[in-house]
Protein backbone atom coordinates (compact mmCIF):
# COMPACT_ATOMS: atom_id res chain seq x y z
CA UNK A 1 26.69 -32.66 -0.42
CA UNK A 2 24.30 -30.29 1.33
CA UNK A 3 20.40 -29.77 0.75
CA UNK A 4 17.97 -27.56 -1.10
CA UNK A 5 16.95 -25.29 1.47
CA UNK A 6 18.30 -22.55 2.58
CA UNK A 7 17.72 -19.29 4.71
CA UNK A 8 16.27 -15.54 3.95
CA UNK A 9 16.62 -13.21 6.88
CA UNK A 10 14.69 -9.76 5.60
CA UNK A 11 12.56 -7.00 7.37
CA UNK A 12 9.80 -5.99 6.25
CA UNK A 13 6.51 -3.40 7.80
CA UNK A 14 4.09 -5.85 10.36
CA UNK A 15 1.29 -4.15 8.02
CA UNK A 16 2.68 -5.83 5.15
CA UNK A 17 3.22 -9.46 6.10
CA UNK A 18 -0.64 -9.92 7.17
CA UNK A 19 -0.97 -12.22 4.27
CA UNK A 20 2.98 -12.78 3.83
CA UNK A 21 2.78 -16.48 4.93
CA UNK A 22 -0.37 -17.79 2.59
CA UNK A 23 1.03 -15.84 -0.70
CA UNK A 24 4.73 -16.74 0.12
CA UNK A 25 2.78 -20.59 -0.07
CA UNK A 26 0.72 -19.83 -2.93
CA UNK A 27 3.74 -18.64 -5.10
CA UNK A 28 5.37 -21.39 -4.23
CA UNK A 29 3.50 -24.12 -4.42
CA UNK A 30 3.56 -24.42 -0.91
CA UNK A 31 7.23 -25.35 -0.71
CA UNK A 32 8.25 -22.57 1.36
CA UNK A 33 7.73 -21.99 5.05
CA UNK A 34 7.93 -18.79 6.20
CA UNK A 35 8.85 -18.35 9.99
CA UNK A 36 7.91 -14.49 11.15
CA UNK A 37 10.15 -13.20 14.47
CA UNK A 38 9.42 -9.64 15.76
CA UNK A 39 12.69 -7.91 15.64
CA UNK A 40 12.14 -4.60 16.30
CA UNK A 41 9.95 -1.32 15.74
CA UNK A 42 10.79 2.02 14.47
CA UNK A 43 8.53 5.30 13.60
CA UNK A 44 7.61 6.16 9.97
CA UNK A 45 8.50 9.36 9.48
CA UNK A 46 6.02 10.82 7.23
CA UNK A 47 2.87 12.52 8.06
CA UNK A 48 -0.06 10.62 6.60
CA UNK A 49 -1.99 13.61 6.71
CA UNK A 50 0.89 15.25 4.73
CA UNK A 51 -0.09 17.57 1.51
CA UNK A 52 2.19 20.28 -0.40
CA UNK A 53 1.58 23.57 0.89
CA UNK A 54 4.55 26.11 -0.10
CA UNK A 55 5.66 27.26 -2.94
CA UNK A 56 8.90 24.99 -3.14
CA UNK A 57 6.99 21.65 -1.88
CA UNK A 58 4.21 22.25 -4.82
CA UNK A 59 6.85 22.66 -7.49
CA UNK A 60 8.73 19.66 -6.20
CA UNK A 61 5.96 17.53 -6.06
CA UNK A 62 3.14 18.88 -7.88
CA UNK A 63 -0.63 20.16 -6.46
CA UNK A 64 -1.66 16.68 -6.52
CA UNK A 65 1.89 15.01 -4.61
CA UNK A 66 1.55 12.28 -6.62
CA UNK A 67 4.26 10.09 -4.92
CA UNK A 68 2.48 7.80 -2.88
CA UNK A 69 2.70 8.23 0.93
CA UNK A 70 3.68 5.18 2.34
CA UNK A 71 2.45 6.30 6.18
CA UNK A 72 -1.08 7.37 4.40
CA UNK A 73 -1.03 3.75 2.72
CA UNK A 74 0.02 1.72 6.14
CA UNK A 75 -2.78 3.86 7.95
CA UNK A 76 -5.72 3.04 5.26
CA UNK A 77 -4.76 -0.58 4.90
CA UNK A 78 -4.92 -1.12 8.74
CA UNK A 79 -8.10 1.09 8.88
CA UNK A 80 -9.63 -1.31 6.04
CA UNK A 81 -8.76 -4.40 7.48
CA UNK A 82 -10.64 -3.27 10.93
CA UNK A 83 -13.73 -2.37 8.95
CA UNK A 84 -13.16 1.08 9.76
CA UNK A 85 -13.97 4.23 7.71
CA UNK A 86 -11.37 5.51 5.06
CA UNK A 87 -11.15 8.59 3.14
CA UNK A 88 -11.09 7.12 -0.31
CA UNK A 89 -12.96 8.62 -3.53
CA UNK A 90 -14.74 5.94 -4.95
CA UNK A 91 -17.24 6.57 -7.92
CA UNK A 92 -20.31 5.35 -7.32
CA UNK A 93 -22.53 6.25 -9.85
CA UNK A 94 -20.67 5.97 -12.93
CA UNK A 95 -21.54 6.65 -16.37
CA UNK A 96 -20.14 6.89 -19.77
CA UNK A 97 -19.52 10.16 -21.06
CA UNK A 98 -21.40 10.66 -24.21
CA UNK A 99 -20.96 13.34 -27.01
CA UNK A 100 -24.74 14.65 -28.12
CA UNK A 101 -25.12 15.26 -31.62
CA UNK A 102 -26.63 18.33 -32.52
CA UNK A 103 -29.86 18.20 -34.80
CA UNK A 104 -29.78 19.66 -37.79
């Protein structure tokens, strides 16, 4: 008759299946048991350090390049986990913008 189980072959980044195995569990009640296998390695090929400089990158993707760079994301993730330094703007000080009234 067969059984419940069965098999998902996928790859997927190293960086991203750090916490694969404990939220594959939590999501599924623990029920699943994931079973991670090097297969191979290959070279991202974007530039983390990549911005829009010409005139036909910046009107294809804008000053601000908007679309996320998946090398740039890989490279701060790693960098966080090691407790290193990342270039990230972070506001600090914060505070609510306020309109003054005028006195009259």
């Amino acid at each position: 008759e067969g059984s419940s189980t069965f098999t998902v072959t996928a790859h997927i980044p190293v960086i991203e299946s750090m916490n694969f195995g404990s939220e594959l569990r939590k999501q599924t009640s623990g029920m699943a048991m994931p079973q991670l296998i090097f297969s191979h390695w290959e070279v991202v090929d974007v530039d983390p350090f990549w911005e829009p400089k010409t005139e036909e990158e910046l009107l294809h993707f804008g000053d601000k390049a908007d679309s996320e760079n998946p090398a740039l994301r890989y490279m701060n993730d790693i960098r966080k986990r090691k407790g290193l330094k990342i270039d990230e703007k972070l506001v600090e000080f914060a505070e609510k913008q306020r309109t003054l009234t005028k006195s009259k």
